[in-house]
Protein backbone atom coordinates (compact mmCIF):
# COMPACT_ATOMS: atom_id res chain seq x y z
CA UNK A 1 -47.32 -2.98 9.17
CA UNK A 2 -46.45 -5.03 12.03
CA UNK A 3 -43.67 -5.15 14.72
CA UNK A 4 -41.28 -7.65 12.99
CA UNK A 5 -41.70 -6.10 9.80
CA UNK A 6 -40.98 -2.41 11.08
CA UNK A 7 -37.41 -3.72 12.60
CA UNK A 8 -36.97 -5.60 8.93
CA UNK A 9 -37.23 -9.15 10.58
CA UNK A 10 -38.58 -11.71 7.87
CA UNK A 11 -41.00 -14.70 8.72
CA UNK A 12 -39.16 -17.76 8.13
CA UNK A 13 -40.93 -20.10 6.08
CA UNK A 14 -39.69 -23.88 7.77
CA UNK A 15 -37.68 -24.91 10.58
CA UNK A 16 -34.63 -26.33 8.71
CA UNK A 17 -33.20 -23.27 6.32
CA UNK A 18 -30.54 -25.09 5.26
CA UNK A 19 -28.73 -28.35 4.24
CA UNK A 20 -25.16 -28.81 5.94
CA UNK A 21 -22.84 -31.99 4.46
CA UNK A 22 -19.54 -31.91 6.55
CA UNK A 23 -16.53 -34.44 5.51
CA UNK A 24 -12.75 -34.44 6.28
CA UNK A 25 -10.05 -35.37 3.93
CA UNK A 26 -7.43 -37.23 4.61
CA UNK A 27 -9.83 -38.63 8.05
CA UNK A 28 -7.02 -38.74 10.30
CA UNK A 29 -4.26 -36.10 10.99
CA UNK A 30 -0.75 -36.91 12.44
CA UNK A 31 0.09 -36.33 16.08
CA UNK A 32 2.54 -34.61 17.04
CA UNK A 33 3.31 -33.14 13.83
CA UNK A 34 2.62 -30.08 11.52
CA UNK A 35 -0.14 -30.74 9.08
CA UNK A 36 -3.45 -30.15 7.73
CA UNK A 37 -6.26 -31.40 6.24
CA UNK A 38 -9.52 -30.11 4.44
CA UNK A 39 -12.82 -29.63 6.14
CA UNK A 40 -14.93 -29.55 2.89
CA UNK A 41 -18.41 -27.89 3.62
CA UNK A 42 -21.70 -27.67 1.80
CA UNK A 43 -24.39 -25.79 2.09
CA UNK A 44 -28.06 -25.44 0.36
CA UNK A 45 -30.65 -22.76 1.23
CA UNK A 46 -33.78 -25.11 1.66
CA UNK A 47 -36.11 -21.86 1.48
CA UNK A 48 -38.36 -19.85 -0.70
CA UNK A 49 -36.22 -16.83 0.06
CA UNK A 50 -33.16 -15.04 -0.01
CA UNK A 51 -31.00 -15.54 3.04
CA UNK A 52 -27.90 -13.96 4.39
CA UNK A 53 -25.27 -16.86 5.04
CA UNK A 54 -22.54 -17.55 7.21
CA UNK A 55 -20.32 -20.60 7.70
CA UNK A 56 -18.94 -20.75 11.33
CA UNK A 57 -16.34 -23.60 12.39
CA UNK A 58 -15.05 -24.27 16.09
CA UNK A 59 -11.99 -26.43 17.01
CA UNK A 60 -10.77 -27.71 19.92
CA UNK A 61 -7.82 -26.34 21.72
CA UNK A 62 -5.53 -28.40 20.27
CA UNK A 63 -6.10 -28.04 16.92
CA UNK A 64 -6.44 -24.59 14.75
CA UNK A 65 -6.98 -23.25 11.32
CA UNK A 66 -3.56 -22.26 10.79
CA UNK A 67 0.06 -23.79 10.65
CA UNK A 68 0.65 -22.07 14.52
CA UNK A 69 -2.54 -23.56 16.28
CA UNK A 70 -3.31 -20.06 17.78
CA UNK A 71 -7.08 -19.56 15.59
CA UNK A 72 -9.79 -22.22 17.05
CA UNK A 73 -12.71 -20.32 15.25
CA UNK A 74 -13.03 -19.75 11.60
CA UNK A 75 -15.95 -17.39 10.17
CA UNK A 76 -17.07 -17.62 6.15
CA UNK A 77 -19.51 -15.13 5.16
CA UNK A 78 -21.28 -16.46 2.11
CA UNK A 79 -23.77 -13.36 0.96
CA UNK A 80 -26.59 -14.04 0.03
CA UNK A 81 -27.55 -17.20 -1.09
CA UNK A 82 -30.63 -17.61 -3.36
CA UNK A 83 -33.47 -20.07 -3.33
CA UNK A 84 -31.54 -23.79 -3.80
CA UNK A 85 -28.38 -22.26 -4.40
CA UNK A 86 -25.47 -24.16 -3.03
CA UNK A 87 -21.52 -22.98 -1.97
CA UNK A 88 -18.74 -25.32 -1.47
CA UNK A 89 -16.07 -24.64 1.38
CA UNK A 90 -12.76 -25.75 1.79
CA UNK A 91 -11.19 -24.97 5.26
CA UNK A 92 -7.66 -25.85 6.28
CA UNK A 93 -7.75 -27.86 9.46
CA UNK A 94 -4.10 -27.68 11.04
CA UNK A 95 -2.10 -30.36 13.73
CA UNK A 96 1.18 -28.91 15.36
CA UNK A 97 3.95 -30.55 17.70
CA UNK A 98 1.71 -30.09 20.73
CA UNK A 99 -1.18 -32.10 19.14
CA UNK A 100 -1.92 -35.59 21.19
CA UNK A 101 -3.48 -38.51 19.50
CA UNK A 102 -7.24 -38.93 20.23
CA UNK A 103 -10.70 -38.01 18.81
CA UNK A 104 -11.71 -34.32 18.67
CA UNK A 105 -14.88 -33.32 18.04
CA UNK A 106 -15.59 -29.57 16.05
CA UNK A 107 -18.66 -27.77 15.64
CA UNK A 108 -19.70 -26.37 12.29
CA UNK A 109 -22.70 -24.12 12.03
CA UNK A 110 -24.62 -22.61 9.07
CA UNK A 111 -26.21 -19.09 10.07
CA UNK A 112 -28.46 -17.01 8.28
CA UNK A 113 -28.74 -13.36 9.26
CA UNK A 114 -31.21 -10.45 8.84
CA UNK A 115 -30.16 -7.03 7.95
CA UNK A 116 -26.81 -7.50 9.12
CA UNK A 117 -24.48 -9.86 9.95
CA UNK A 118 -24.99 -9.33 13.81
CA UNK A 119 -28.67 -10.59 13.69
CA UNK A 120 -29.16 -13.77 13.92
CA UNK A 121 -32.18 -15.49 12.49
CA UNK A 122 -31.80 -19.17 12.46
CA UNK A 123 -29.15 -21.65 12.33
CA UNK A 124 -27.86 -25.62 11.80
CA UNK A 125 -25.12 -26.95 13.24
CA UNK A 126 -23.21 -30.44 12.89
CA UNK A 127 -20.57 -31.58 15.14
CA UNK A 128 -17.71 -33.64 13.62
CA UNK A 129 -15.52 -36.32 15.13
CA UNK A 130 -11.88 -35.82 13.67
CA UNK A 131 -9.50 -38.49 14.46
CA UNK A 132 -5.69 -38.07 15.43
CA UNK A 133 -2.82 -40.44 15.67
């Protein structure tokens, strides 16, 4: 038995775990006003094993995942996700009254865990350009 497998860490089989399709719908929000749209996420396990998923999203300041603007990070956990299974995500992406026109980018990541959801093993991230005005 070796180190790694004493402390239940598994070898990982290929650099990229997973496949990660962001969009946005509508692709614009309005400025200065209250309302969302949907940050629609998919994600594939591209191994040969089992993996412990996550779904992490990350605003800017002036945006937030609900109606008050206060919540710039948004955490999915997906279980386990088997061999080419895929999961669809909808997340609500909120404007306020304090929102200026411009582009913001967010960061979405895809994380898979070992034995916990506090280990991380590996993870891909894409970073979207949302557009306001």
């Amino acid at each position: 038995m070796g180190l790694l497998e004493l402390f239940g860490k598994k070898p990982v089989v290929g650099p990229f775990l997973f496949d990660l399709e962001c969009s946005f719908h509508p692709l614009r929000l309005p400025a200065h006003k209250s309302d969302f749209g949907l940050l629609n996420v998919k994600v594939k396990n591209n191994s040969d094993q089992e993996l412990l998923t996550s779904v992490v999203a990350v605003l800017p300041r002036d945006l937030g995942f609900e109606k008050i603007g206060l919540q710039q990070e948004h955490e999915s956990r997906l279980g386990l996700l088997k061999p080419g299974e895929e999961r669809f995500l909808k997340i609500e992406v909120w404007s306020n009254q304090k929102t200026p026109p411009g582009n913001f980018k967010m960061k979405v990541f895809a994380i898979s865990h070992y034995r916990d959801y506090a280990h991380i093993l590996n993870e891909v991230r894409r970073i979207l350009e949302l557009r306001v005005a």
